[in-house]
Structures are given as structure tokens and as C-alpha cells.
N, C-alpha and C. Protein backbone atom coordinates (compact mmCIF):
# COMPACT_ATOMS: atom_id res chain seq x y z
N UNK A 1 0.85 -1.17 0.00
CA UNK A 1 0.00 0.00 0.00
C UNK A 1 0.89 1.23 0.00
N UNK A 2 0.45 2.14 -0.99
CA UNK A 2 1.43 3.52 -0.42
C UNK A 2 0.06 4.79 -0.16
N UNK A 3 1.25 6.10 1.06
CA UNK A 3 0.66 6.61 1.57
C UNK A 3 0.80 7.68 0.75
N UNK A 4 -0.27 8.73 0.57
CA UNK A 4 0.30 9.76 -0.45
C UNK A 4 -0.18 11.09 0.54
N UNK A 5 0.17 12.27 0.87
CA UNK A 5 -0.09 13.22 1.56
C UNK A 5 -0.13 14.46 0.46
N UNK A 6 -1.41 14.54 -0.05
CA UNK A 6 -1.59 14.98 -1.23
C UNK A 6 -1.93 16.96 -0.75
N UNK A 7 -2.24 16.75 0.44
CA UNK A 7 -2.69 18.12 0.97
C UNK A 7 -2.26 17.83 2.77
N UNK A 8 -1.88 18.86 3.53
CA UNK A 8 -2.14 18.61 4.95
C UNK A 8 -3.44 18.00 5.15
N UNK A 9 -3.90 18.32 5.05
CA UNK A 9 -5.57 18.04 5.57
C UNK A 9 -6.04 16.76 4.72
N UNK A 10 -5.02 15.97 3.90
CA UNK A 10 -5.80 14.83 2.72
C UNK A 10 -4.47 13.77 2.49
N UNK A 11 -5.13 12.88 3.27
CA UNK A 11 -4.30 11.42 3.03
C UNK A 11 -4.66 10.26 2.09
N UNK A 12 -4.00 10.33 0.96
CA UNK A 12 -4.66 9.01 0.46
C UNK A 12 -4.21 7.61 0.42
N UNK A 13 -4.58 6.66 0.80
CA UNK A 13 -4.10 5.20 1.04
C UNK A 13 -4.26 4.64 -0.57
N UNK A 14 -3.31 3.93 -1.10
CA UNK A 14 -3.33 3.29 -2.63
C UNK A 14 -2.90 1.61 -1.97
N UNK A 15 -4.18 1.11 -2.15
CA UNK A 15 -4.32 -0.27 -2.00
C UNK A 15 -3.75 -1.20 -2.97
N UNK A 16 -2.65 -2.13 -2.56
CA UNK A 16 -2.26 -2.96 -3.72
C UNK A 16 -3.27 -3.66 -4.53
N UNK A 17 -4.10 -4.30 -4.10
CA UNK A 17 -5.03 -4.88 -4.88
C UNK A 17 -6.05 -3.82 -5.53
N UNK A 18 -6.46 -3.86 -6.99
CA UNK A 18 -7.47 -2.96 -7.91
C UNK A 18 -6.86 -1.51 -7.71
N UNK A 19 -6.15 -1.34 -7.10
CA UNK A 19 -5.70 0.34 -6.58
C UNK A 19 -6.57 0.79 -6.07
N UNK A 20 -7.67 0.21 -5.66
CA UNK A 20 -8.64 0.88 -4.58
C UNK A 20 -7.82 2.05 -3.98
N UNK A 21 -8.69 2.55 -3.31
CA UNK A 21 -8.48 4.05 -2.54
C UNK A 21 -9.22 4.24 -1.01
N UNK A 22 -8.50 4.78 -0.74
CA UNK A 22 -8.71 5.43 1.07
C UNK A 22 -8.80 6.29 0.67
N UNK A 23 -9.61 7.69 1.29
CA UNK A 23 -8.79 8.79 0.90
C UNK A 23 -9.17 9.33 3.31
N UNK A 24 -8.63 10.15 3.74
CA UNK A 24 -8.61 10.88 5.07
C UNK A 24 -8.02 11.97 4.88
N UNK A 25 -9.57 12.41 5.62
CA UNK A 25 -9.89 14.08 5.25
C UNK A 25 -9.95 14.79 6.32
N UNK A 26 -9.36 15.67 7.02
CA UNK A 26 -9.45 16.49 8.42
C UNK A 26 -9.87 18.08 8.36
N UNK A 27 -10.02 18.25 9.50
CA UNK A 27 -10.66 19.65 9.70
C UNK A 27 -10.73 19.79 11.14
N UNK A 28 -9.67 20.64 11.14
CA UNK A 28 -9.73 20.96 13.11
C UNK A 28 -9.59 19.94 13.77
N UNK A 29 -10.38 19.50 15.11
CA UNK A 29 -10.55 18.22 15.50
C UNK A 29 -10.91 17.05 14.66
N UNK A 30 -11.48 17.78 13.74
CA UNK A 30 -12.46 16.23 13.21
C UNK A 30 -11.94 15.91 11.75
N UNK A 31 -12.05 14.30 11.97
CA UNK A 31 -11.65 14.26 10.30
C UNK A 31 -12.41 12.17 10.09
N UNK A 32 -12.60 12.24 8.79
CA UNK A 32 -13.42 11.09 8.10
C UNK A 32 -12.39 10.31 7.26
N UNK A 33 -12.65 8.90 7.47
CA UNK A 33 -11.90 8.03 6.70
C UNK A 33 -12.85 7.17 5.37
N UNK A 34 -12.35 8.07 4.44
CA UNK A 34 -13.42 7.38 3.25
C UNK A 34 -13.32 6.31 2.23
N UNK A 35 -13.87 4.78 2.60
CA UNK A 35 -13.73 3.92 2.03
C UNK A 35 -12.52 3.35 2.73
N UNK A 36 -11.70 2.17 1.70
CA UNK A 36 -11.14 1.45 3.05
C UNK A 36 -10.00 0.59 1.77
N UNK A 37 -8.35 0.39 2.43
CA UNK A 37 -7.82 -0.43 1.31
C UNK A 37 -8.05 -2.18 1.33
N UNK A 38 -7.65 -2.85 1.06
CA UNK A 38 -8.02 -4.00 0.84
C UNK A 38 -7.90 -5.47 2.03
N UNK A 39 -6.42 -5.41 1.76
CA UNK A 39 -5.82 -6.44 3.06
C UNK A 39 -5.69 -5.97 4.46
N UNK A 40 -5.06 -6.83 4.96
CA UNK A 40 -5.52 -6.87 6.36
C UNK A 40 -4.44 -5.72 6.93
N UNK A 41 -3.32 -5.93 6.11
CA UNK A 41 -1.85 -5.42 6.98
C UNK A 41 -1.80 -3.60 6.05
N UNK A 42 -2.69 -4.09 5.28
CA UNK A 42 -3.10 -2.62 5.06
C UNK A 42 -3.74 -1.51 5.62
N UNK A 43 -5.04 -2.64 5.86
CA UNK A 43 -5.84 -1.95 7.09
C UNK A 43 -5.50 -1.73 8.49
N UNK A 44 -4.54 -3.12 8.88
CA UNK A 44 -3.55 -2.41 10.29
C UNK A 44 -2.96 -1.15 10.16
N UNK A 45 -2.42 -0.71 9.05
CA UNK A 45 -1.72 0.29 8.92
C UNK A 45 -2.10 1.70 8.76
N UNK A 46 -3.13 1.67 8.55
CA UNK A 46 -3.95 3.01 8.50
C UNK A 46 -4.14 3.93 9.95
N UNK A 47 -4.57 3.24 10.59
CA UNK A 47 -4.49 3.70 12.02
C UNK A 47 -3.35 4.28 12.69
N UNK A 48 -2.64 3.94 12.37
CA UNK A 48 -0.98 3.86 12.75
C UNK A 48 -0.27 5.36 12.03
N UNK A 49 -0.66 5.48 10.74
CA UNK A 49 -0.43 6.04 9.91
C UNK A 49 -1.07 7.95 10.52
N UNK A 50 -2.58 7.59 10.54
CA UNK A 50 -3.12 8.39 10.84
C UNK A 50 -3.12 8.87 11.81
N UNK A 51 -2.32 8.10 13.07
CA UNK A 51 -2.46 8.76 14.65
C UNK A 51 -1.07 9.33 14.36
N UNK A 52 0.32 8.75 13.59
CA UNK A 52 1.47 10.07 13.10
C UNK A 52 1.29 10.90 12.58
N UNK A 53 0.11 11.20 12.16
CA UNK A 53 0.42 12.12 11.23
C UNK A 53 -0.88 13.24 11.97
N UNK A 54 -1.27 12.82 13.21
CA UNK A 54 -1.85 13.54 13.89
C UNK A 54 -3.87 13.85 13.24
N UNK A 55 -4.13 12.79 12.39
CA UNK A 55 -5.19 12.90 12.09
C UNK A 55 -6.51 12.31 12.57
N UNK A 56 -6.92 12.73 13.38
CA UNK A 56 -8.45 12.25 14.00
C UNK A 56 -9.40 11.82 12.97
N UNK A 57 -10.20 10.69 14.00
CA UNK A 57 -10.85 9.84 13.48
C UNK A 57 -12.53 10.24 13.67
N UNK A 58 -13.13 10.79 13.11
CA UNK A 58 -14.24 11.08 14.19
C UNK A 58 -15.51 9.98 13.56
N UNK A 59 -15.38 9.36 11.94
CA UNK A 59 -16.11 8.14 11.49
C UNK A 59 -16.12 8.03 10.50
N UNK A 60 -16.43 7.51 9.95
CA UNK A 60 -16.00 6.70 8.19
C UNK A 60 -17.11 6.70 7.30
N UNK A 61 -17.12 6.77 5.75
CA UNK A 61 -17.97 7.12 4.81
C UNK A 61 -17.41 6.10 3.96
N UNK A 62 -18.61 5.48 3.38
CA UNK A 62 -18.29 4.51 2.43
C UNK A 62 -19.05 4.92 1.33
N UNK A 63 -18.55 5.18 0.11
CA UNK A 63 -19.47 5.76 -1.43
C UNK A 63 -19.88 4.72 -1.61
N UNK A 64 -20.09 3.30 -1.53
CA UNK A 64 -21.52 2.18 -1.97
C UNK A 64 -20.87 1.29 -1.16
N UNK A 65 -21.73 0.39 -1.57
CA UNK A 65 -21.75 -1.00 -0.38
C UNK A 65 -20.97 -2.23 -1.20
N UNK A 66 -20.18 -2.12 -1.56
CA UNK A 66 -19.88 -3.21 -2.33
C UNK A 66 -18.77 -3.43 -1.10
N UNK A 67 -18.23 -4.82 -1.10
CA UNK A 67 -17.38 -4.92 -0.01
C UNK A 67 -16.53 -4.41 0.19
N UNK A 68 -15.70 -4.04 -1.02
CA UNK A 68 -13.76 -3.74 -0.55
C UNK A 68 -14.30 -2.10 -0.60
N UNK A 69 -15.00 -1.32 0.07
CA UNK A 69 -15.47 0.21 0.34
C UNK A 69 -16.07 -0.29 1.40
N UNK A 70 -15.76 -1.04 2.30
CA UNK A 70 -16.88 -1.00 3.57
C UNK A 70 -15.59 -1.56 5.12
N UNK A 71 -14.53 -1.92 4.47
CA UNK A 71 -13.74 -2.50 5.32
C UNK A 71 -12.90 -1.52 6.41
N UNK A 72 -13.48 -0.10 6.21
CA UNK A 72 -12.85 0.49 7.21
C UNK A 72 -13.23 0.43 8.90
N UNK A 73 -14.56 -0.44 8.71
CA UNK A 73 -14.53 -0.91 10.08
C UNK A 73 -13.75 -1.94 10.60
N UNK A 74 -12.96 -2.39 10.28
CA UNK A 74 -12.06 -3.12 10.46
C UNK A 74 -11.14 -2.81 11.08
N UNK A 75 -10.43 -1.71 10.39
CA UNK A 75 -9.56 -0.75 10.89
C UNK A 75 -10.00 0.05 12.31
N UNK A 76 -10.91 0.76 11.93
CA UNK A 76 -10.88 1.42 13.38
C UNK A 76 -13.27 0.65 14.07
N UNK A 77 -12.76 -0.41 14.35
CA UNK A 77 -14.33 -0.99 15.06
C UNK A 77 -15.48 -0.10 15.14
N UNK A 78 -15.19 0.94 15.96
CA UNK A 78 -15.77 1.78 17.08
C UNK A 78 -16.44 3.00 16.36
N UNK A 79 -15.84 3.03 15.31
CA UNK A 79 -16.27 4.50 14.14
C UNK A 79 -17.24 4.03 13.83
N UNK A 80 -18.42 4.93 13.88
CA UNK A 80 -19.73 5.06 13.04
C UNK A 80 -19.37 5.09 11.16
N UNK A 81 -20.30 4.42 10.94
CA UNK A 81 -20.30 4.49 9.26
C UNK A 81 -21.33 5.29 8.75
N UNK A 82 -21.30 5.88 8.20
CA UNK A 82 -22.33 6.62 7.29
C UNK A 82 -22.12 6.50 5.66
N UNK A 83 -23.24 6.25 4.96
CA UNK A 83 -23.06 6.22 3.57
C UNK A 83 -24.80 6.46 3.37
N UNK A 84 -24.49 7.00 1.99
CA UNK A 84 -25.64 7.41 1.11
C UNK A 84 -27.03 6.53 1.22
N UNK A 85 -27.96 7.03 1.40
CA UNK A 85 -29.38 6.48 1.12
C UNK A 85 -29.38 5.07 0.32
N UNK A 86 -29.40 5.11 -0.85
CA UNK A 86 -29.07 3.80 -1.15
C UNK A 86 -28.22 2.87 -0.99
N UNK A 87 -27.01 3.44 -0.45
CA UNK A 87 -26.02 2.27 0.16
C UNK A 87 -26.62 1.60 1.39
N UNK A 88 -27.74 2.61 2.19
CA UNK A 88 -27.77 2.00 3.52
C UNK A 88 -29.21 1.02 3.21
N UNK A 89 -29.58 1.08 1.92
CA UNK A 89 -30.71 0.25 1.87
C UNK A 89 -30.52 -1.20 0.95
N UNK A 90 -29.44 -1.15 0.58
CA UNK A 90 -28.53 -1.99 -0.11
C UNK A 90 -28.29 -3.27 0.70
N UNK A 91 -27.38 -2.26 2.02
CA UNK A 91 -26.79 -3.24 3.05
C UNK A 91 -28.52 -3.34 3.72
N UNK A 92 -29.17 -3.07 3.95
CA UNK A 92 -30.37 -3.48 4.78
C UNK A 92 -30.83 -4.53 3.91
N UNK A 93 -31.11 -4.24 2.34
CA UNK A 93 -31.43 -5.46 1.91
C UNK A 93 -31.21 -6.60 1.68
N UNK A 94 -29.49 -6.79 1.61
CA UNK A 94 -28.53 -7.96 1.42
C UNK A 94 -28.03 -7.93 2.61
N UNK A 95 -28.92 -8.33 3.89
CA UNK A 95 -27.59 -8.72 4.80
C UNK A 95 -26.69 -9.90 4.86
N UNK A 96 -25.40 -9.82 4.96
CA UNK A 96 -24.34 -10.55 5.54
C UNK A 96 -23.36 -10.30 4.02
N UNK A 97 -24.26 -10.17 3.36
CA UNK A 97 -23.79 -10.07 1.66
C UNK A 97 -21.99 -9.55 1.38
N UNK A 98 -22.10 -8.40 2.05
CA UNK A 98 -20.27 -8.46 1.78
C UNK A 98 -19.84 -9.16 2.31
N UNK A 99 -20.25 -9.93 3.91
CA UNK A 99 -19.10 -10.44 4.47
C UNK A 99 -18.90 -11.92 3.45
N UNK A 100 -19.87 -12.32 2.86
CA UNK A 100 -19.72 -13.13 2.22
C UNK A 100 -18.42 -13.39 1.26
N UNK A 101 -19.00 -11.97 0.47
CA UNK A 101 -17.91 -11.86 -0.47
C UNK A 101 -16.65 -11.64 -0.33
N UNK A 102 -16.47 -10.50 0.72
CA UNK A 102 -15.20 -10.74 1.13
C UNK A 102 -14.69 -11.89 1.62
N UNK A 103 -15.25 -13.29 2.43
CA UNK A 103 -15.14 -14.34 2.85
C UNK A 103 -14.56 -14.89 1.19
N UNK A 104 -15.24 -14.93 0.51
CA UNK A 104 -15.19 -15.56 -1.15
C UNK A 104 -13.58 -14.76 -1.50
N UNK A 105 -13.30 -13.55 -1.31
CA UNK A 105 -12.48 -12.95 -1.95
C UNK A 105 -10.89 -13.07 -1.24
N UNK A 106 -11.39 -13.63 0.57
CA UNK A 106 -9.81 -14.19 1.27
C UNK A 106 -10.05 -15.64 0.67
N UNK A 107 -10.83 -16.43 0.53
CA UNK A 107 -10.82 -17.71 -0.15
C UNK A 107 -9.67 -18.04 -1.05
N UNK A 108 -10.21 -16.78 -2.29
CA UNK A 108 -9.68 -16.81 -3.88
C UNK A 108 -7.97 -16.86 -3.59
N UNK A 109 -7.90 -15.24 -2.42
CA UNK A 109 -6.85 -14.93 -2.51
C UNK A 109 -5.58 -15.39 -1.18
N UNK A 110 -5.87 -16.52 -0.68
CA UNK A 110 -5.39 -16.93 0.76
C UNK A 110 -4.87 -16.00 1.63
N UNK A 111 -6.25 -15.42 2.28
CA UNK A 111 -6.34 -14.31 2.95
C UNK A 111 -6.50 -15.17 4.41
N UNK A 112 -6.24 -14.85 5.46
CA UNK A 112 -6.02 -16.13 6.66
C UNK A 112 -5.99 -15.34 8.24
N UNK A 113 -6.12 -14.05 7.86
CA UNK A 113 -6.14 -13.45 8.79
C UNK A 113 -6.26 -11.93 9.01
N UNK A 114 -7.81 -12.25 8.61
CA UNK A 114 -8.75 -10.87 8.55
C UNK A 114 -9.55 -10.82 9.77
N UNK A 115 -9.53 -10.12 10.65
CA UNK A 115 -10.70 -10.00 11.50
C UNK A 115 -11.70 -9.85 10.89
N UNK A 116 -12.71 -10.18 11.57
CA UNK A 116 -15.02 -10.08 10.98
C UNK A 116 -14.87 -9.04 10.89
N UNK A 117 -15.61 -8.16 9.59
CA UNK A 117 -16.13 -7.68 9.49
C UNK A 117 -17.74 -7.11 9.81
N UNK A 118 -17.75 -6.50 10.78
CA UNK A 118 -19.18 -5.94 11.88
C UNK A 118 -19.79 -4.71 11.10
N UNK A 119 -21.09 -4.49 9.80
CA UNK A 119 -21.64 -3.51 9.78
C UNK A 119 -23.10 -3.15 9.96
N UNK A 120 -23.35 -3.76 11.89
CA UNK A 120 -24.24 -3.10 12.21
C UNK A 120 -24.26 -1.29 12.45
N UNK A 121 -25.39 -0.84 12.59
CA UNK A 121 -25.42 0.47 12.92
C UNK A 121 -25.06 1.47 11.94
N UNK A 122 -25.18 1.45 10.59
CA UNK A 122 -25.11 2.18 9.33
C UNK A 122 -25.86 3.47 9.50
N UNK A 123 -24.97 4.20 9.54
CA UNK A 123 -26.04 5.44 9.43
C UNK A 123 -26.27 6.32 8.14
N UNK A 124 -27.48 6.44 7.47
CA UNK A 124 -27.79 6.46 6.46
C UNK A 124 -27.80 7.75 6.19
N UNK A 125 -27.18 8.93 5.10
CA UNK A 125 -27.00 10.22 4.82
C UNK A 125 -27.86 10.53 3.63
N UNK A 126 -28.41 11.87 3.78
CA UNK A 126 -29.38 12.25 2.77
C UNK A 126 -28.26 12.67 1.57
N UNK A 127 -28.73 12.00 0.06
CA UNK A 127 -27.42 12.47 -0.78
C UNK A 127 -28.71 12.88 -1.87
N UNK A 128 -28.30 14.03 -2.83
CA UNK A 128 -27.32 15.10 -2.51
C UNK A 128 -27.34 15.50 -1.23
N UNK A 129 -26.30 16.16 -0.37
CA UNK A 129 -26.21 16.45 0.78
C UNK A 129 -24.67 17.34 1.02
N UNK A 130 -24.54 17.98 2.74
CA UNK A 130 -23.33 18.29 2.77
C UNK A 130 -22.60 17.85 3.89
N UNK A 131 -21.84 17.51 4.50
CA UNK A 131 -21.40 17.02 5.60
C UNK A 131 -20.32 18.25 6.26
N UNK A 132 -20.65 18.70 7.33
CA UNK A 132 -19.77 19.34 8.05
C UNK A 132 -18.57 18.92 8.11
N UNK A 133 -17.49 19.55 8.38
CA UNK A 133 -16.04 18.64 9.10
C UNK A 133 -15.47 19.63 9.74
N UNK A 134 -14.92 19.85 11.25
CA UNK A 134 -14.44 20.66 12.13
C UNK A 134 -15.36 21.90 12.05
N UNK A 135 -15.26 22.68 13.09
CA UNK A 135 -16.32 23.31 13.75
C UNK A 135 -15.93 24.65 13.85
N UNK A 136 -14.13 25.25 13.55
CA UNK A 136 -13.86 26.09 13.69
C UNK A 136 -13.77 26.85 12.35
N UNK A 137 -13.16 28.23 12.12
CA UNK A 137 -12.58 28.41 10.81
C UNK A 137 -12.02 27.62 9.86
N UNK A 138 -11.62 27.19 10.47
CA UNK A 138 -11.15 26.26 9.42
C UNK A 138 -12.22 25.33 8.76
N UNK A 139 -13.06 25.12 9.25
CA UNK A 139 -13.90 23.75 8.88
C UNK A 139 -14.60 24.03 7.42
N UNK A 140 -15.13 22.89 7.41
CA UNK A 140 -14.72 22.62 5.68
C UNK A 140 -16.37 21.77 5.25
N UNK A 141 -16.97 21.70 4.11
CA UNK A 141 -17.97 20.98 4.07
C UNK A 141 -17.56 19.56 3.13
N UNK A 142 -17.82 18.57 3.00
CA UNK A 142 -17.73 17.44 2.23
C UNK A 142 -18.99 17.09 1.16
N UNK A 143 -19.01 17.31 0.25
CA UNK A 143 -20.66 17.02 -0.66
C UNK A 143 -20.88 15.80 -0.87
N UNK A 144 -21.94 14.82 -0.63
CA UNK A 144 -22.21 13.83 -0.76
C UNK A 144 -23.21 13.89 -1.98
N UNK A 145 -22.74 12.87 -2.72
CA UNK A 145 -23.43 12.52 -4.31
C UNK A 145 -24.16 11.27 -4.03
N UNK A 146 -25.46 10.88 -5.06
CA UNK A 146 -25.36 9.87 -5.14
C UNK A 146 -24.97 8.23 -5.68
N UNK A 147 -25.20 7.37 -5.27
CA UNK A 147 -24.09 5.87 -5.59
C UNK A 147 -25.35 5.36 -6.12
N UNK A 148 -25.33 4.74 -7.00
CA UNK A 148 -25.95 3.50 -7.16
C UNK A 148 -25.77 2.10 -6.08
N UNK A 149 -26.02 2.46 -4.59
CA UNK A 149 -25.63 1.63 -3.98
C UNK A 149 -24.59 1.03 -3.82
């Protein structure tokens, strides 16, 4: 995985597998981890990454529900997820459905030591929409589009 520090305030994670993307976004206290990289020692590493480089976690956004965009609970448990209206009706309608796939996808790829993936408690965002981030001058809005799930 490489780390790219494309802005102070904007970290992007480049996942070896598909080049998926992380991207962590800050503002004052608060900052969002969007989407998630692939493996496991990737996802250990994010955390790690982000507490050097002094970037708070305050919860995670996933642009659709497909599995390898949902694994940032992995990384940090405890963070609330939020994603778009149809992502959250996606995962309501297919439950267990990523863990499946991701189950299918350490299968393919002798993956052996992933912690479960847990996405109860989705919290569902009105898209179009805007998301606050930090509270001071500095703070910043995030626009949420919509996904085809």
C-alpha cells in the first residue's frame, strides 16, 4: 500500500489490490476516513499512519456498499459508518452479503487473517447532501453525491 499526503488536511491510502483508494480528510478536530484499502496489513496500517500524522478519526464514509469500500470498520471498530441512502438500503437489503464476499475474496486470494467484518449500525445520509467537518474556521464541508448503492 502507499501513503500519499496529497494536501495537509488529505491522506490518500493506494491499495495494492485494484488500486482501490482510502482517501482521510481532516478539519480541526475532526476528520473522516473514506472507504477502506483492501488487506488486512493494510488496514492495520492506517491507524498507525493516521495517529502520526496527527489525524483524527471522528467516522468513516463509504461511497456504496460493495465490499472492498466497507472495510474500514475493520480498521478502526468503534467509528460510526455513514453512507448514502441507497447504500444504507442496499446493506439493509442484502444482509451478511459483503461479508460473504469478502469471505469468497480471502478464499480466492489466501487471505487467513482478517478480523469479521461488523456492519451493524449504518447510518444512512441524505445524498445530494453536505457534511460538516471541524467546527472552527477552518472547517470545511464534504458534498455527498449519489451511488448506485
Amino acid at each position: 500500500m502507499r501513503a500519499l499526503s496529497v494536501h495537509a488536511d488529505l491522506i490518500v491510502f493506494i491499495s495494492r489490490f485494484w488500486q482501490t483508494t482510502c482517501t482521510a480528510v481532516r478539519a480541526g478536530e475532526e476528520g473522516f476516513v473514506i472507504d477502506s484499502p483492501v488487506y488486512p496489513d493494510e488496514l492495520e496500517a492506517v491507524p498507525s499512519v493516521l495517529e502520526q500524522a496527527g489525524f483524527p478519526v471522528s467516522g468513516l464514509l463509504a461511497t456504496h456498499a460493495d465490499w472492498d469500500h466497507l472495510l474500514g470498520r475493520i480498521a478502526f471498530p468503534r467509528a460510526s459508518l455513514g453512507c448514502g441512502e441507497t447504500t444504507a438500503r442496499r446493506l439493509a437489503a442484502e444482509p451478511g452479503a459483503a461479508q460473504r464476499e469478502l469471505r469468497e475474496f480471502d478464499e480466492e486470494h489466501y487471505v487467513d487473517d482478517r478480523a469479521p467484518l461488523s456492519l451493524g449500525g449504518v447510518q444512512s445520509l441524505p445524498v445530494p447532501g453536505r457534511l460538516s467537518l471541524g467546527g472552527d474556521e477552518r472547517g470545511r464541508e464534504l458534498e455527498l453525491h449519489p451511488a448506485d448503492g
